[in-house]
N, C-alpha and C. Protein backbone atom coordinates (compact mmCIF):
# COMPACT_ATOMS: atom_id res chain seq x y z
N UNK A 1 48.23 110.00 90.65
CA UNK A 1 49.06 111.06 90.12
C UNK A 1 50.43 110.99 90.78
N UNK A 2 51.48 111.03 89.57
CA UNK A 2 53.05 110.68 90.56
C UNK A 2 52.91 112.75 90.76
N UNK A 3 53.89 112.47 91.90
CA UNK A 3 54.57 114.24 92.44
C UNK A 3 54.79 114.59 91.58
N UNK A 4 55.76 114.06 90.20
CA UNK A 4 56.72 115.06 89.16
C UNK A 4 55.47 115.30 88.24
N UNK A 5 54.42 114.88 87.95
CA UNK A 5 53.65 115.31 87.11
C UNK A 5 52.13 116.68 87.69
N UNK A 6 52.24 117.77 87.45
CA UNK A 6 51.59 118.52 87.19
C UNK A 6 50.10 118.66 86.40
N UNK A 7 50.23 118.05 85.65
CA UNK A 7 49.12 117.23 85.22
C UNK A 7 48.35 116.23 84.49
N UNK A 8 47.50 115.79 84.88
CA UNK A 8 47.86 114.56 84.31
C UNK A 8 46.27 114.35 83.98
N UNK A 9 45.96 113.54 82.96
CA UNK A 9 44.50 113.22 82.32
C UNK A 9 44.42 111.93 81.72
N UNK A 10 42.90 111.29 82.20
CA UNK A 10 42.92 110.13 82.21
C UNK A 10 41.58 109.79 81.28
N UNK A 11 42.05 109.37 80.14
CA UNK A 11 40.67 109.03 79.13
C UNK A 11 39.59 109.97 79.15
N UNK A 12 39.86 111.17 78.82
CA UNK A 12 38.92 111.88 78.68
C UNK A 12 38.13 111.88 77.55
N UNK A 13 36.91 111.60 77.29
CA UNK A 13 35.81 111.41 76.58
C UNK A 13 35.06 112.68 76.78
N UNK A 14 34.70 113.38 75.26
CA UNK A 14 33.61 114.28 75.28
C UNK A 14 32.83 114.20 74.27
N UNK A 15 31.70 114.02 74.00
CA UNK A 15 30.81 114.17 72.74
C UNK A 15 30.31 115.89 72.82
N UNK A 16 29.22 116.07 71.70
CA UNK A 16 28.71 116.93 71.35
C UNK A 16 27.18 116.83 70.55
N UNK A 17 26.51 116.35 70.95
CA UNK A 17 25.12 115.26 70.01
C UNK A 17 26.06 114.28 69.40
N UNK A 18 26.04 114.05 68.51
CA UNK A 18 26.91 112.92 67.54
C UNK A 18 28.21 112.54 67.33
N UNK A 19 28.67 114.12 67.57
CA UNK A 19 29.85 114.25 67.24
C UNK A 19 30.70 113.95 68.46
N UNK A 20 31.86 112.91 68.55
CA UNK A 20 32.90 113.06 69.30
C UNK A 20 33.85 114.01 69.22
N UNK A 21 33.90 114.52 70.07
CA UNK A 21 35.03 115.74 69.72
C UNK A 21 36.59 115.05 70.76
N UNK A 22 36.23 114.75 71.71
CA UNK A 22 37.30 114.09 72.29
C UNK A 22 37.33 112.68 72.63
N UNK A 23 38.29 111.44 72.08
CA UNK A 23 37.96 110.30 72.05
C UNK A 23 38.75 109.78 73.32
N UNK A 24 38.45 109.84 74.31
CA UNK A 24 39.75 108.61 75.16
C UNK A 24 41.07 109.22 75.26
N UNK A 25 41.20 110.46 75.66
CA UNK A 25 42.93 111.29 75.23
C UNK A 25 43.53 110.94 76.56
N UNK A 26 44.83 110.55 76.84
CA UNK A 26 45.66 110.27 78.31
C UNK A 26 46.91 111.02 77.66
N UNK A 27 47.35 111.66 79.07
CA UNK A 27 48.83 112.04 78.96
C UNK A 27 49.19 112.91 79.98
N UNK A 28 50.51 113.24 80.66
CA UNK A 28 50.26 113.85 81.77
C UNK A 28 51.57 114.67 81.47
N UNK A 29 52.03 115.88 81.91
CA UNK A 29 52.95 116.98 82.23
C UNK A 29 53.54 117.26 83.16
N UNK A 30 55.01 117.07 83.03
CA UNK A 30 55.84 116.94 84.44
C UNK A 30 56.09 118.39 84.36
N UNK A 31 56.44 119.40 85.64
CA UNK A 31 57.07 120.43 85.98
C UNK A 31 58.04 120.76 84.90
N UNK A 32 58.13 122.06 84.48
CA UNK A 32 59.60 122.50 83.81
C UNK A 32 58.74 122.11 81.71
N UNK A 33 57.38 121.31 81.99
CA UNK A 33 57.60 120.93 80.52
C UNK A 33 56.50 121.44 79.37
N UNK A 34 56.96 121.48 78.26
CA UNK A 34 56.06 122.46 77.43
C UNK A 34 55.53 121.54 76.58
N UNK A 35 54.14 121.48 76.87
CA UNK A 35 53.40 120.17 76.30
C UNK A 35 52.54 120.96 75.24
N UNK A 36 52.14 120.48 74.04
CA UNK A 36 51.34 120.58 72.81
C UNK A 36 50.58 119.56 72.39
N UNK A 37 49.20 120.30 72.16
CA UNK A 37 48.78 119.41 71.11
C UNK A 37 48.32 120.32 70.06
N UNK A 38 48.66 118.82 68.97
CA UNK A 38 48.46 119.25 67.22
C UNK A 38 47.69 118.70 66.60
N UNK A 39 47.07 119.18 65.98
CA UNK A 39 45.61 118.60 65.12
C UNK A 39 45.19 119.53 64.23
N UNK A 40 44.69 118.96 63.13
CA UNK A 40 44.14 120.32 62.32
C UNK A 40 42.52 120.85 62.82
N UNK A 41 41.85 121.74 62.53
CA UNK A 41 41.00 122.09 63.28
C UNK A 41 39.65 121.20 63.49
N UNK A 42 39.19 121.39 64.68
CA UNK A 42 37.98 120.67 64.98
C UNK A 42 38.50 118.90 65.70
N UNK A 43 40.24 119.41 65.79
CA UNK A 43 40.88 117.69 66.47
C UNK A 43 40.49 117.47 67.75
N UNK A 44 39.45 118.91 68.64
CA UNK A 44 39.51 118.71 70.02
C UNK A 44 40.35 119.26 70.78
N UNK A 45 41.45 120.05 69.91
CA UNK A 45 42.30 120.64 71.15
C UNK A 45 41.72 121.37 71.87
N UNK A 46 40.97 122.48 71.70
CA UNK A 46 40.03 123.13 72.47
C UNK A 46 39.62 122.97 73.41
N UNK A 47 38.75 122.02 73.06
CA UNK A 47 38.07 121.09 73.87
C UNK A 47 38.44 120.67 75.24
N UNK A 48 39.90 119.67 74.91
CA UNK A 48 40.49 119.27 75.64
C UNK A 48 41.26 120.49 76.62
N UNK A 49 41.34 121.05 76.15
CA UNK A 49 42.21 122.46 77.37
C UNK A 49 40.92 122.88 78.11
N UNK A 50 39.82 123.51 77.73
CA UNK A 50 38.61 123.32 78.29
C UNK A 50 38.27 122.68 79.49
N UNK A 51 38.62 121.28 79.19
CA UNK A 51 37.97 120.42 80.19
C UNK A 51 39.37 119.96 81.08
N UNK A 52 40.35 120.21 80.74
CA UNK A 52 41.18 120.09 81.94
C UNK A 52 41.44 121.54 82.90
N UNK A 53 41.00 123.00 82.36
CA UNK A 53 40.87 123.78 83.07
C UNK A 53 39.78 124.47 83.93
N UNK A 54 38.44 123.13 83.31
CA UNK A 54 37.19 123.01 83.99
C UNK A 54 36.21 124.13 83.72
N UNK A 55 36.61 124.05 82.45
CA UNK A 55 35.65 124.91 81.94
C UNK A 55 34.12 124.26 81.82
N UNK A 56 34.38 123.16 80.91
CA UNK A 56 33.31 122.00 80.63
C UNK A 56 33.91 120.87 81.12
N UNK A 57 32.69 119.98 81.14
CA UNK A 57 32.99 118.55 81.98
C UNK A 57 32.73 117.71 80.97
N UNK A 58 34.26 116.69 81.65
CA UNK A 58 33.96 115.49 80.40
C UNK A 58 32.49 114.41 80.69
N UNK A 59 32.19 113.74 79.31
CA UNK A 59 31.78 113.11 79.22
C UNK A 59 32.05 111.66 80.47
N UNK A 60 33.59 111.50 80.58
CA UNK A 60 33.75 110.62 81.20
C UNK A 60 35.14 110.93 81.35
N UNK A 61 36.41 110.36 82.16
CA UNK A 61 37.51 110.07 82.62
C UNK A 61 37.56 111.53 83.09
N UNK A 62 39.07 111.55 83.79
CA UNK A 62 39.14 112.46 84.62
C UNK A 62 40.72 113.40 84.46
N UNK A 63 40.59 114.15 84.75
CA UNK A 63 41.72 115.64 84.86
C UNK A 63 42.41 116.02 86.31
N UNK A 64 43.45 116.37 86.52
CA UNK A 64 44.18 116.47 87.66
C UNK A 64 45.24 117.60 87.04
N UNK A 65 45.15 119.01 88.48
CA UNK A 65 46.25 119.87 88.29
C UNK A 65 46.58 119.69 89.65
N UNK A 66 48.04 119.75 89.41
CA UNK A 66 48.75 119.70 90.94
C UNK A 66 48.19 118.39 91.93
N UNK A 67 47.57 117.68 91.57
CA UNK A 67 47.00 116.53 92.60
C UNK A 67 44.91 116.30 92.77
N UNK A 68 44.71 117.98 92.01
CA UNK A 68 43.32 117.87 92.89
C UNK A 68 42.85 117.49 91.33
N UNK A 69 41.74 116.56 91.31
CA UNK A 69 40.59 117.31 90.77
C UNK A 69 39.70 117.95 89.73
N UNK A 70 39.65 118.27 88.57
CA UNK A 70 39.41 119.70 88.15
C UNK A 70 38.17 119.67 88.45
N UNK A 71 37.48 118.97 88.32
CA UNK A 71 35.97 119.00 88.66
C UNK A 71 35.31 118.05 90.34
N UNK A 72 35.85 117.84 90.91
CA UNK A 72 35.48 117.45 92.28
C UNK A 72 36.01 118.90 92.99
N UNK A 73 37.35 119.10 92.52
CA UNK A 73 38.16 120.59 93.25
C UNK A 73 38.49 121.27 92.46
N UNK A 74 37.39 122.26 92.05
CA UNK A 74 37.71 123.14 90.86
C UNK A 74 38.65 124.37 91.09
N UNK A 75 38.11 124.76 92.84
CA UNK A 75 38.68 125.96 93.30
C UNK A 75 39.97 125.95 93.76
N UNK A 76 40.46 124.58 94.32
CA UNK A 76 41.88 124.17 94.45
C UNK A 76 42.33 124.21 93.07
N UNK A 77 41.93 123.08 92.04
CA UNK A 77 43.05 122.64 90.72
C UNK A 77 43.14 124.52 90.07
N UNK A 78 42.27 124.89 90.34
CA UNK A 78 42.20 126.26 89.34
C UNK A 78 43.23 127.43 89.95
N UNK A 79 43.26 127.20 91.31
CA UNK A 79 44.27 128.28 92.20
C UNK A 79 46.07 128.30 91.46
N UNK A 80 46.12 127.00 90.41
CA UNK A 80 47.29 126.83 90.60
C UNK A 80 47.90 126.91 88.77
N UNK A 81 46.71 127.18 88.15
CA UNK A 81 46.54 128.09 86.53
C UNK A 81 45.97 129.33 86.64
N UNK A 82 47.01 129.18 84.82
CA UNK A 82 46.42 130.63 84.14
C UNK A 82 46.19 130.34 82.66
N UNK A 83 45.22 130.48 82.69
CA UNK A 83 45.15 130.54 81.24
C UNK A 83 44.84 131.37 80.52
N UNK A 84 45.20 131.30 78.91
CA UNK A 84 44.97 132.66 78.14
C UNK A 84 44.28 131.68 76.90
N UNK A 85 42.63 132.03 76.51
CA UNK A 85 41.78 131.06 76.22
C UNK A 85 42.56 131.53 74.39
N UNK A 86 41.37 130.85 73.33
CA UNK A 86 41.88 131.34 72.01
C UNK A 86 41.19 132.54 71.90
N UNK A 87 39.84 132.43 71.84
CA UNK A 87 38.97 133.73 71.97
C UNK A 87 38.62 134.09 73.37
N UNK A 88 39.19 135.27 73.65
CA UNK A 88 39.33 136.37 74.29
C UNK A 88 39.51 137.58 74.82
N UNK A 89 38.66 138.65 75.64
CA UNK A 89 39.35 139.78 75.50
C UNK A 89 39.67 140.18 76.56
N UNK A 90 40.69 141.37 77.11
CA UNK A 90 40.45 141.75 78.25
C UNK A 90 38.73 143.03 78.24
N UNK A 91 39.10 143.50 79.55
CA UNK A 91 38.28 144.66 79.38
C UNK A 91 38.46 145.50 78.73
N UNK A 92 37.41 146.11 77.79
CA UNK A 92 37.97 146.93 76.98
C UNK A 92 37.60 148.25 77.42
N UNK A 93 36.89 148.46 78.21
CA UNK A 93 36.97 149.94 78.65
C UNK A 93 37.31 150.34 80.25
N UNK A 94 38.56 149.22 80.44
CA UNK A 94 39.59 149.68 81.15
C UNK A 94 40.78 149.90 80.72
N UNK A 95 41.83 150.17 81.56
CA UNK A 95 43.34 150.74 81.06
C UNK A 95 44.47 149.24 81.08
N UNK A 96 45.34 148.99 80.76
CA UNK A 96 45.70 147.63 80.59
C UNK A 96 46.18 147.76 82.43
N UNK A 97 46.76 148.44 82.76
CA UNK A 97 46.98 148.54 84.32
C UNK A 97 45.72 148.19 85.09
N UNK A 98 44.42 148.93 84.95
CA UNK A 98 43.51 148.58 85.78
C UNK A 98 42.52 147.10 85.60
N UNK A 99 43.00 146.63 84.18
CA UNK A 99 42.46 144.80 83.80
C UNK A 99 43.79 144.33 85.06
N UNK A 100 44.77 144.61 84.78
CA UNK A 100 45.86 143.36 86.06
C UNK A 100 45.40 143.49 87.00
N UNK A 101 45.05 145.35 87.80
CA UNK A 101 44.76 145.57 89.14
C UNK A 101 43.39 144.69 89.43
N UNK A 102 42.20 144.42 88.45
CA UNK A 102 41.31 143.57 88.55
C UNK A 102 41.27 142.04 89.02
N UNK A 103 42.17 141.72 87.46
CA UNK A 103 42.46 140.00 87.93
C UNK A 103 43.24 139.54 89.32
N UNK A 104 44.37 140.58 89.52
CA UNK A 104 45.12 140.32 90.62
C UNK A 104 44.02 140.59 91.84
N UNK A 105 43.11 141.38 92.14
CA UNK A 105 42.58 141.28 92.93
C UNK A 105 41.35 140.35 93.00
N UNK A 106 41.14 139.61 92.16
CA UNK A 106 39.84 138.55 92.65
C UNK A 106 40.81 137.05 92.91
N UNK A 107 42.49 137.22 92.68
CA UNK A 107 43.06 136.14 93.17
C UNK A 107 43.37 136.59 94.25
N UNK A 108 42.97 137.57 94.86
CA UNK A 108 43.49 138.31 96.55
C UNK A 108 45.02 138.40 96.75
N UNK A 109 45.85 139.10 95.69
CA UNK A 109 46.93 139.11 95.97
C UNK A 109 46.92 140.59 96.44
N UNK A 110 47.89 140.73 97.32
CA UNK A 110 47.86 141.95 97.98
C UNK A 110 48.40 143.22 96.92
N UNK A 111 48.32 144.14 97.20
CA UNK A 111 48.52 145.71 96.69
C UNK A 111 49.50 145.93 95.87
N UNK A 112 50.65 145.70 96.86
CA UNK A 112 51.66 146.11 96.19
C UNK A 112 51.96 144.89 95.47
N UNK A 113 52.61 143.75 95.64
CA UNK A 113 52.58 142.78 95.42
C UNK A 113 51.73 142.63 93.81
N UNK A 114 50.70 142.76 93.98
CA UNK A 114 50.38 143.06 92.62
C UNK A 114 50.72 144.35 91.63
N UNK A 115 50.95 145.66 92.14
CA UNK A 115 51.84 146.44 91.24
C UNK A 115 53.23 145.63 90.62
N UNK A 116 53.92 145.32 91.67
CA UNK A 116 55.27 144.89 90.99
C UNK A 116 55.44 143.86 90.52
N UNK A 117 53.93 142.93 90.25
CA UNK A 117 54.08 142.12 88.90
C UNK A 117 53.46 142.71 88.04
N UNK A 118 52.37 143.57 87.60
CA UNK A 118 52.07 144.36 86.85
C UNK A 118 53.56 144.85 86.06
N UNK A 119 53.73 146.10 86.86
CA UNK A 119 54.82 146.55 85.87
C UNK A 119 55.87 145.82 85.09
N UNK A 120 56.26 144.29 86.26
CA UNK A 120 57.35 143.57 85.46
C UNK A 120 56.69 142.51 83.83
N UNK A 121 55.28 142.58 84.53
CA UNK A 121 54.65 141.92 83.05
C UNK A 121 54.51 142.96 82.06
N UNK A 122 53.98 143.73 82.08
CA UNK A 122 53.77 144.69 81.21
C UNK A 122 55.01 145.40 80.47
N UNK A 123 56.06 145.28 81.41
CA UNK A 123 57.76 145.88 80.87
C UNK A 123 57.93 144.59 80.10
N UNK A 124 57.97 143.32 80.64
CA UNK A 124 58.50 141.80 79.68
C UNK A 124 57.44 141.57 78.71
N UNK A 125 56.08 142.66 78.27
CA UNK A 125 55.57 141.94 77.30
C UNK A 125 55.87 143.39 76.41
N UNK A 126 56.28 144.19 76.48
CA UNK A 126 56.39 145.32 75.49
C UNK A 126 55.47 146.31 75.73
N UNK A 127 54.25 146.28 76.62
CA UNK A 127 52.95 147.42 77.08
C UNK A 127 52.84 147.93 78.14
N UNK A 128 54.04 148.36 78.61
CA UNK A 128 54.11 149.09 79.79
C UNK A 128 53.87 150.57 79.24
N UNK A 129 54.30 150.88 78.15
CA UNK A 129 54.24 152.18 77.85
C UNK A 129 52.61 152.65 77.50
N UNK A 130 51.77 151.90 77.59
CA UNK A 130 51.02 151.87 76.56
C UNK A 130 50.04 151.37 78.38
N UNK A 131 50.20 151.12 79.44
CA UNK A 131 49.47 150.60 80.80
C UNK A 131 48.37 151.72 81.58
N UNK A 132 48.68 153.08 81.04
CA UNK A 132 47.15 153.73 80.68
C UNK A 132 46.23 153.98 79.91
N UNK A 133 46.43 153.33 78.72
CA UNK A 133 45.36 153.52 77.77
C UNK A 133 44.34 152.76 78.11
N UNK A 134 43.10 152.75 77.73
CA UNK A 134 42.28 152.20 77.62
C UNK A 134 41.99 150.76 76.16
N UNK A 135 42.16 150.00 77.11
CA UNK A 135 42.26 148.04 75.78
C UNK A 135 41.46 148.58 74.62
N UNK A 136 40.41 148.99 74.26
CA UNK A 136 39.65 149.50 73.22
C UNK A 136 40.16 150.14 72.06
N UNK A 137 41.67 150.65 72.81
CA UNK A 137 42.46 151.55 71.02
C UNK A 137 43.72 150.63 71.01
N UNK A 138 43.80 149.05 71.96
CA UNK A 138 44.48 147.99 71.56
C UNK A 138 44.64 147.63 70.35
N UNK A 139 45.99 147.17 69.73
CA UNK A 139 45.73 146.28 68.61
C UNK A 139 45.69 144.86 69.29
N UNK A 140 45.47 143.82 67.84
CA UNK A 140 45.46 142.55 68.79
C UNK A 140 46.28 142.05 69.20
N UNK A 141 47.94 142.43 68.90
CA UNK A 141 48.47 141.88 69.43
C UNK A 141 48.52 142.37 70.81
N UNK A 142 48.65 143.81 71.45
CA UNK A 142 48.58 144.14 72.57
C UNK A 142 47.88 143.57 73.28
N UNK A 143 46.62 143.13 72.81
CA UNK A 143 45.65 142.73 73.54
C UNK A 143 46.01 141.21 74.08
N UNK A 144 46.28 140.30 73.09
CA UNK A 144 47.42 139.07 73.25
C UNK A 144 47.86 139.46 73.89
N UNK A 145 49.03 140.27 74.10
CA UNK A 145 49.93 139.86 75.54
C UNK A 145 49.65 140.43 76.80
N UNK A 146 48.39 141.76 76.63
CA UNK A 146 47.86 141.95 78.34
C UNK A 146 46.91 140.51 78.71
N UNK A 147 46.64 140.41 77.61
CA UNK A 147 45.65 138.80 77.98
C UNK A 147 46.99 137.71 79.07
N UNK A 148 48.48 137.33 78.20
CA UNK A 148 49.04 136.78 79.21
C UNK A 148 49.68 137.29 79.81
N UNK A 149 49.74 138.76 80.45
CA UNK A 149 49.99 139.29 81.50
C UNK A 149 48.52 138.95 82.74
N UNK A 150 47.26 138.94 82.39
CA UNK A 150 46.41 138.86 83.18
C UNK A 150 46.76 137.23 83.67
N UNK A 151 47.42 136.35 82.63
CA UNK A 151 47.10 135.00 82.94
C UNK A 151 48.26 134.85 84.37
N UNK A 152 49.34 135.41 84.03
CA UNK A 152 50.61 135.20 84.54
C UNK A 152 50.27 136.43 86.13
N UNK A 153 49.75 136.92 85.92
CA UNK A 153 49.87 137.78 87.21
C UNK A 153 49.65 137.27 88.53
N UNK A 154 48.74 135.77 88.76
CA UNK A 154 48.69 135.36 89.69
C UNK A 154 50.01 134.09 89.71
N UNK A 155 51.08 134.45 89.14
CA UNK A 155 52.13 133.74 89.16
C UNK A 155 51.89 131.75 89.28
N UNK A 156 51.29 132.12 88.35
CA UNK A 156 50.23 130.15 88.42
C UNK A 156 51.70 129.25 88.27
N UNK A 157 51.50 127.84 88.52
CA UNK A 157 52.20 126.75 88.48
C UNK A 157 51.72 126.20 87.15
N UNK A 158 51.20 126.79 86.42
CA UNK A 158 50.59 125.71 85.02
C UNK A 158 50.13 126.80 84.37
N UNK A 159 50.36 127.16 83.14
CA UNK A 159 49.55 128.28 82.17
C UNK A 159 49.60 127.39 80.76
N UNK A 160 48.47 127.48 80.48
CA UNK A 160 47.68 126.93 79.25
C UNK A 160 47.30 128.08 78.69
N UNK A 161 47.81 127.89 77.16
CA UNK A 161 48.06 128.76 76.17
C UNK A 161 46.78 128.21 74.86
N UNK A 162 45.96 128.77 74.44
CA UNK A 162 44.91 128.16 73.16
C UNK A 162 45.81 128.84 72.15
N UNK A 163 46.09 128.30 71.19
CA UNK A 163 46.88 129.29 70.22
C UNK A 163 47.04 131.06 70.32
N UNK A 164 48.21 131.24 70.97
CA UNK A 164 48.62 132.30 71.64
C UNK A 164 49.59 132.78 70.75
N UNK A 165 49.80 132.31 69.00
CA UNK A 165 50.47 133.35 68.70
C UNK A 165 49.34 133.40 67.11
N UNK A 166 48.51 132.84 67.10
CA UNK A 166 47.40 133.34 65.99
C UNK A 166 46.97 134.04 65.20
N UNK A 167 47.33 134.53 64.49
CA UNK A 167 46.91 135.99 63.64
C UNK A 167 47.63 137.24 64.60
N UNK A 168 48.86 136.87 64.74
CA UNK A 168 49.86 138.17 65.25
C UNK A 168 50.60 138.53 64.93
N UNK A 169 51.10 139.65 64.85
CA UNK A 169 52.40 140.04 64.00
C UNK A 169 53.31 139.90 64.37
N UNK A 170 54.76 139.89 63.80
CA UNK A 170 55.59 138.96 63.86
C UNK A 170 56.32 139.33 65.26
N UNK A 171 56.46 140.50 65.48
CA UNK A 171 56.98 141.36 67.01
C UNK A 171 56.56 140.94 68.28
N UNK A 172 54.90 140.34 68.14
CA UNK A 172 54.22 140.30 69.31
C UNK A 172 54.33 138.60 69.41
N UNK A 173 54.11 137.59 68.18
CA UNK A 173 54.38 136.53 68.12
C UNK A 173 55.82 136.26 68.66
N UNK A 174 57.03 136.61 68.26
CA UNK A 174 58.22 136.62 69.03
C UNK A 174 58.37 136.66 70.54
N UNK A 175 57.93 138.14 71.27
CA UNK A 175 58.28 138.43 72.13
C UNK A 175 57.14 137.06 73.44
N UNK A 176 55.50 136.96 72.67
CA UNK A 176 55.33 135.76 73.21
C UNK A 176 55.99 134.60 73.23
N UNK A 177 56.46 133.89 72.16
CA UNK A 177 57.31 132.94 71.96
C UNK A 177 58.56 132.98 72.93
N UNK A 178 59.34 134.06 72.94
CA UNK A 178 60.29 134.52 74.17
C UNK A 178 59.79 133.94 75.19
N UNK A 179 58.94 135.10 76.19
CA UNK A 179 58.27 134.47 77.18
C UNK A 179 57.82 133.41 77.52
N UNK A 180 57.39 132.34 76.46
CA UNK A 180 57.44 130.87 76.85
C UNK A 180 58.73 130.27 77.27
N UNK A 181 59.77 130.43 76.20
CA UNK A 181 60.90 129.91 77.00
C UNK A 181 61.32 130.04 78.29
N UNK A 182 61.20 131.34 78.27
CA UNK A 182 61.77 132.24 79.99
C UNK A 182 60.95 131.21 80.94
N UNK A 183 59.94 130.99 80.65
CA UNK A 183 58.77 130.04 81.59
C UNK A 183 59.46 128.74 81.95
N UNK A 184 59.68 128.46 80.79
CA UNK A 184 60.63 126.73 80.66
C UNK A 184 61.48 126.80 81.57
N UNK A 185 62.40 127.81 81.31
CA UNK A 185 63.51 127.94 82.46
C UNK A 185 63.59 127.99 83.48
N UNK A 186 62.29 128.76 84.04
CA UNK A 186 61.68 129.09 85.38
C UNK A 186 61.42 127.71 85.98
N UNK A 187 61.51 126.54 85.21
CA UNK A 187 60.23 125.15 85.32
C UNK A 187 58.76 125.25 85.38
N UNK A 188 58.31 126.21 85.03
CA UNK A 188 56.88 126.55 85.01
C UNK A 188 56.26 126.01 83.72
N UNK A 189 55.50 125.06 83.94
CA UNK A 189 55.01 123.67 82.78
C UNK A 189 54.19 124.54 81.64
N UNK A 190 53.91 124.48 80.39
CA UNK A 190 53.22 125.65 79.93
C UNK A 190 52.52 124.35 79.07
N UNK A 191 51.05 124.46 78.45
CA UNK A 191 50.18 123.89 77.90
C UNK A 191 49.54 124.23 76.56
């Protein structure tokens, strides 16, 4: 793995009984860069984000975030993402404030420290006003962007996105789309 690349994947092979779902994929992501993949459905993208965020293990070849690992050093490569999967929810019978106060605390970020990324995510995704309700009278797009407020709260070096603007309306699709750039700028590699 060179330094400038963030991550990087090496022939990853996955079947499924018969089916290959991932054939041999290589390619790696330098800092600062907003990498995609395109396929129509069932191409493996899934898949492939999956198994480089160690969700599932490949069949064969190997995955690297930041240098480690994903599956020899899951707890290192993983310290240093966020991801916001395709299907997902937060908690729904918490308040969108007390899902961040959650995630932020099983990454052990301290107290405050985690309030004042709370509020600044929740003000930059449009649901700050909305950070005591309970996720359950969410629409989906709200729910979309406390999802990448939960991803972003441990301020990761790599956030992997599964189609993150999907069946959203056009306000919440934007203001995500926004926030990717802002990321770019930051150099924070997005997936």
């Amino acid at each position: 793995m060179t330094s400038e690349n963030v991550v990087e994947v090496h022939n990853i092979i996955k079947s499924f009984g018969s089916i290959k779902a991932v054939n041999g994929i290589s390619f790696s992501v330098r800092r600062g860069e907003i990498y995609g993949l395109l396929g129509p459905n069932g191409a493996g993208k899934t898949t492939t984000i999956r198994i480089i965020t160690g969700i599932i293990t490949p069949d064969s070849g190997k995955a690297y975030i930041m240098g480690y690992d994903v599956h020899e050093e899951p707890i290192k490569a993983r310290s240093f993402i966020g991801v916001v999967p395709e299907i997902s929810n937060p908690y729904v019978d918490l308040t969108a404030w007390e899902n961040l106060m959650l995630i932020g605390g099983i990454y052990c970020i301290p107290k405050a420290i985690r309030e004042r990324r709370a509020e600044s995510l929740l003000k930059m995704l449009g649901i700050y006003e909305a950070r005591n309700r309970k996720v359950k009278g969410f629409s989906k797009g709200m729910r979309r962007r406390l999802l990448l407020a939960m991803a972003l709260i441990s301020n990761p070096d790599v956030l992997f996105l599964d189609e993150p603007t999907s069946g959203l309306d056009v306000i919440s699709a934007r203001i995500i789309r926004s926030l990717i750039l802002k990321m770019k700028e930051l150099g924070r590699p997005l997936f």
